[in-house]
Protein backbone atom coordinates (compact mmCIF):
# COMPACT_ATOMS: atom_id res chain seq x y z
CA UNK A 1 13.24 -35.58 -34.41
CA UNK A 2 12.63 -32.37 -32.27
CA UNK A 3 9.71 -30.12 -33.30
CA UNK A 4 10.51 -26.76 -33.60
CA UNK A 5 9.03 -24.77 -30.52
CA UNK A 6 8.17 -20.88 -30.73
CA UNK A 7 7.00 -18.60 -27.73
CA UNK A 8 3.87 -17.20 -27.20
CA UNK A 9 2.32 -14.43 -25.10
CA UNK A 10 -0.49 -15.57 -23.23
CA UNK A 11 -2.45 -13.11 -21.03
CA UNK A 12 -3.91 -15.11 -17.71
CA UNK A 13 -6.11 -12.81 -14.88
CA UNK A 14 -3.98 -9.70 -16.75
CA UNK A 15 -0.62 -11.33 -16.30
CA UNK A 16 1.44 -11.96 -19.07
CA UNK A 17 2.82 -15.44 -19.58
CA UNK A 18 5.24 -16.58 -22.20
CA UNK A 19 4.81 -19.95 -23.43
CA UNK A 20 6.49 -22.46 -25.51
CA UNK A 21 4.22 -23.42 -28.03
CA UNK A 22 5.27 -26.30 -31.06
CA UNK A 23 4.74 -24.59 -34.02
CA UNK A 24 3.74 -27.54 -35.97
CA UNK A 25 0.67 -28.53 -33.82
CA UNK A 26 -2.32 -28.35 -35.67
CA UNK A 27 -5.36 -28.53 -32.48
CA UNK A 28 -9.03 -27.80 -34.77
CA UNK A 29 -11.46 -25.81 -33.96
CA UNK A 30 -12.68 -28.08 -31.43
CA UNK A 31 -9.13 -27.87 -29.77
CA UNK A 32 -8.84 -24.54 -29.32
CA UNK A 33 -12.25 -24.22 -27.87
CA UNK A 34 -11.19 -27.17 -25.17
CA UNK A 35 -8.33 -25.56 -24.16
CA UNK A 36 -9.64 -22.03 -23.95
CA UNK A 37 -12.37 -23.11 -21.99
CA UNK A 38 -9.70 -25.07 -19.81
CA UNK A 39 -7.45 -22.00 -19.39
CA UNK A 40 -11.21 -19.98 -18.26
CA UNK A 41 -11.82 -22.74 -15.62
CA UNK A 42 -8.26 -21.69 -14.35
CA UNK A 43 -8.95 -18.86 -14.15
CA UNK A 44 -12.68 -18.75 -12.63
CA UNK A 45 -10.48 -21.26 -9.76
CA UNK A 46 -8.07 -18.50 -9.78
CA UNK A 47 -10.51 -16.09 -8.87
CA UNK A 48 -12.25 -17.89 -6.00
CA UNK A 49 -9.02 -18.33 -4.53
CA UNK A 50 -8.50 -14.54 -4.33
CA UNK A 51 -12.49 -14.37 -3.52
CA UNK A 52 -11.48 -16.50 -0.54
CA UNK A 53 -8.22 -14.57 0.56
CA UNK A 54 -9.68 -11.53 0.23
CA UNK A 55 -12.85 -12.40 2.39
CA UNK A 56 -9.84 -13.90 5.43
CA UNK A 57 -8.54 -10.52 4.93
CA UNK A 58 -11.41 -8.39 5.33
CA UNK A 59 -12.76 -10.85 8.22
CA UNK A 60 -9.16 -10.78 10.05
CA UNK A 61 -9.16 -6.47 9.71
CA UNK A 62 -12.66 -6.85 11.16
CA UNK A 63 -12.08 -8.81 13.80
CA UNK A 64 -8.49 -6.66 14.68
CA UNK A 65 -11.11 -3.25 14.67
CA UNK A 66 -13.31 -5.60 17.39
CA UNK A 67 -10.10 -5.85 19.34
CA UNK A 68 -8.95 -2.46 19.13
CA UNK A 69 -12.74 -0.90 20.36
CA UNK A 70 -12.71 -3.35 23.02
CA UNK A 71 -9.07 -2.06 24.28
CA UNK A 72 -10.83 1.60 23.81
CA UNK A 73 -13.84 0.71 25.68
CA UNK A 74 -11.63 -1.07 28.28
CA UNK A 75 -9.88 1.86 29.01
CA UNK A 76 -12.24 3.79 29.86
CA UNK A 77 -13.21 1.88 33.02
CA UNK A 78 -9.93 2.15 34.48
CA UNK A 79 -11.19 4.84 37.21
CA UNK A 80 -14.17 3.10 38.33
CA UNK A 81 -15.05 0.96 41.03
CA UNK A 82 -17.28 -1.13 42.30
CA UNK A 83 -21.22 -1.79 40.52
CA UNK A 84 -19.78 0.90 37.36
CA UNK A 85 -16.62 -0.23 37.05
CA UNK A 86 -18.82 -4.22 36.52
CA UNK A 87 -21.08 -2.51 34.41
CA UNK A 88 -18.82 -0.67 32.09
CA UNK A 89 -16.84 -3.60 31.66
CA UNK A 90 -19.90 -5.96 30.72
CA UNK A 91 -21.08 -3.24 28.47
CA UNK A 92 -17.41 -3.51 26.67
CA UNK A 93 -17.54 -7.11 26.79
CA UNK A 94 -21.28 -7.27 24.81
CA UNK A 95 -20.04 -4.80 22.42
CA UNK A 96 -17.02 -6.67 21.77
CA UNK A 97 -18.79 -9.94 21.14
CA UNK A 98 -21.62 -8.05 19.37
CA UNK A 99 -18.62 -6.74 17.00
CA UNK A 100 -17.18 -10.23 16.37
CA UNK A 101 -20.88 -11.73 15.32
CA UNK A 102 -21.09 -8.91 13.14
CA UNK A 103 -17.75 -9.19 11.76
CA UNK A 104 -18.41 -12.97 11.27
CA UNK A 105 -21.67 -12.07 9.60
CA UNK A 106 -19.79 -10.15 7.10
CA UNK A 107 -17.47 -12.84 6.29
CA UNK A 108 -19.99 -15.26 5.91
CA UNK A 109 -21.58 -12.68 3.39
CA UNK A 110 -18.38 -12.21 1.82
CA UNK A 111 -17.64 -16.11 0.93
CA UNK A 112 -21.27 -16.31 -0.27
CA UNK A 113 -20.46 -13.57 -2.80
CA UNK A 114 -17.31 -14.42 -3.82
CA UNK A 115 -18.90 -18.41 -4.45
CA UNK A 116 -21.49 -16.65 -6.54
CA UNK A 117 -18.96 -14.69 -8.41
CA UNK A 118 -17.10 -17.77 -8.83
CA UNK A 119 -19.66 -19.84 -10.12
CA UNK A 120 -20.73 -17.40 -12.51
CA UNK A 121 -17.93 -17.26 -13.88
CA UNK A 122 -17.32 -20.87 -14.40
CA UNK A 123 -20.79 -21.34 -15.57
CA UNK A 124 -19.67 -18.94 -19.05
CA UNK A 125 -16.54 -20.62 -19.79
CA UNK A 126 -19.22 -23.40 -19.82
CA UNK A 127 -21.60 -21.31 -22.26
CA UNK A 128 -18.52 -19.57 -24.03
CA UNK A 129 -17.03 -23.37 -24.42
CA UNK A 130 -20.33 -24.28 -25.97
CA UNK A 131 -20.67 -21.32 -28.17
CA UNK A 132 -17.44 -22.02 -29.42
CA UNK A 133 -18.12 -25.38 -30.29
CA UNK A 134 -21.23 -25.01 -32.00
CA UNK A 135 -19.18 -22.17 -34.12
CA UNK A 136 -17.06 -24.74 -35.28
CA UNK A 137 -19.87 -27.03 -35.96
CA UNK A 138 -21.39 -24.33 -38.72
CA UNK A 139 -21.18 -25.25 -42.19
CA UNK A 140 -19.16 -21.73 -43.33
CA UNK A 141 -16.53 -22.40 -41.45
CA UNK A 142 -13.36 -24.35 -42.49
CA UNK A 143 -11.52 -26.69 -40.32
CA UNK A 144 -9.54 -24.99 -37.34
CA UNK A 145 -11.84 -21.76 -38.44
CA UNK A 146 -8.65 -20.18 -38.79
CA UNK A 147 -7.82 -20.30 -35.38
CA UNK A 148 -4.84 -23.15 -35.19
């Protein structure tokens, strides 16, 4: 016998998803709050990922500015000789690598933050999981709590 499916709109990270959902499935109270919190832990993952590709990003922009100022810097030794033209080009060579630790600096930063974020988010699907199930627990509410 087929169950008869129905589609849903399901927002994920402020996309819009339709799903098929079987309209004769009954979950609880104690369902719903499992899969919520399962659909918040994917999208806390979600988020690190873009945490992550956004910190690449901003490191790999970084590092192409490093590149760019050492060109600049470069450049401007062309008409020297001799002891300036050495000096000039070891001064563009420190500040060059001095850019890249920085820029590395700032992507280690970046990671950190975005792991925080992360975490902090995964830690209240945790809580809002919890809450959810001790909600259901409660003596005023009827099975599913109206929300199968």
């Amino acid at each position: 016998m087929r169950v008869p499916k129905t589609m849903a709109m399901v927002v994920l990270g402020g996309v819009l998803f339709a799903v098929s959902v079987s309209a004769e499935c009954e979950l609880g109270c104690e369902g719903v709050c499992r899969q919520v919190a399962k659909v918040c832990q994917l999208d806390a993952a979600l988020e690190a990922k873009a945490g992550k590709v956004a910190c690449a990003n901003e490191h790999a922009d970084a590092l192409v500015e490093c590149h760019a100022g050492h060109v600049e810097m470069q450049e401007a030794c062309v008409e020297m000789c001799g002891g300036d033209f050495r000096a000039c080009k070891q001064e563009a060579s420190a500040a060059y690598r001095a850019c890249v630790v920085e820029a590395k600096a700032g992507h280690v930063e970046c990671k950190l933050e975005a792991a925080a974020g992360a975490a902090q988010f995964r830690a209240e699907c945790f809580a809002d999981k919890g809450q959810c199930l001790e909600e259901c627990a409660g003596p005023d509410i009827p099975d599913g709590g109206g929300l199968s």
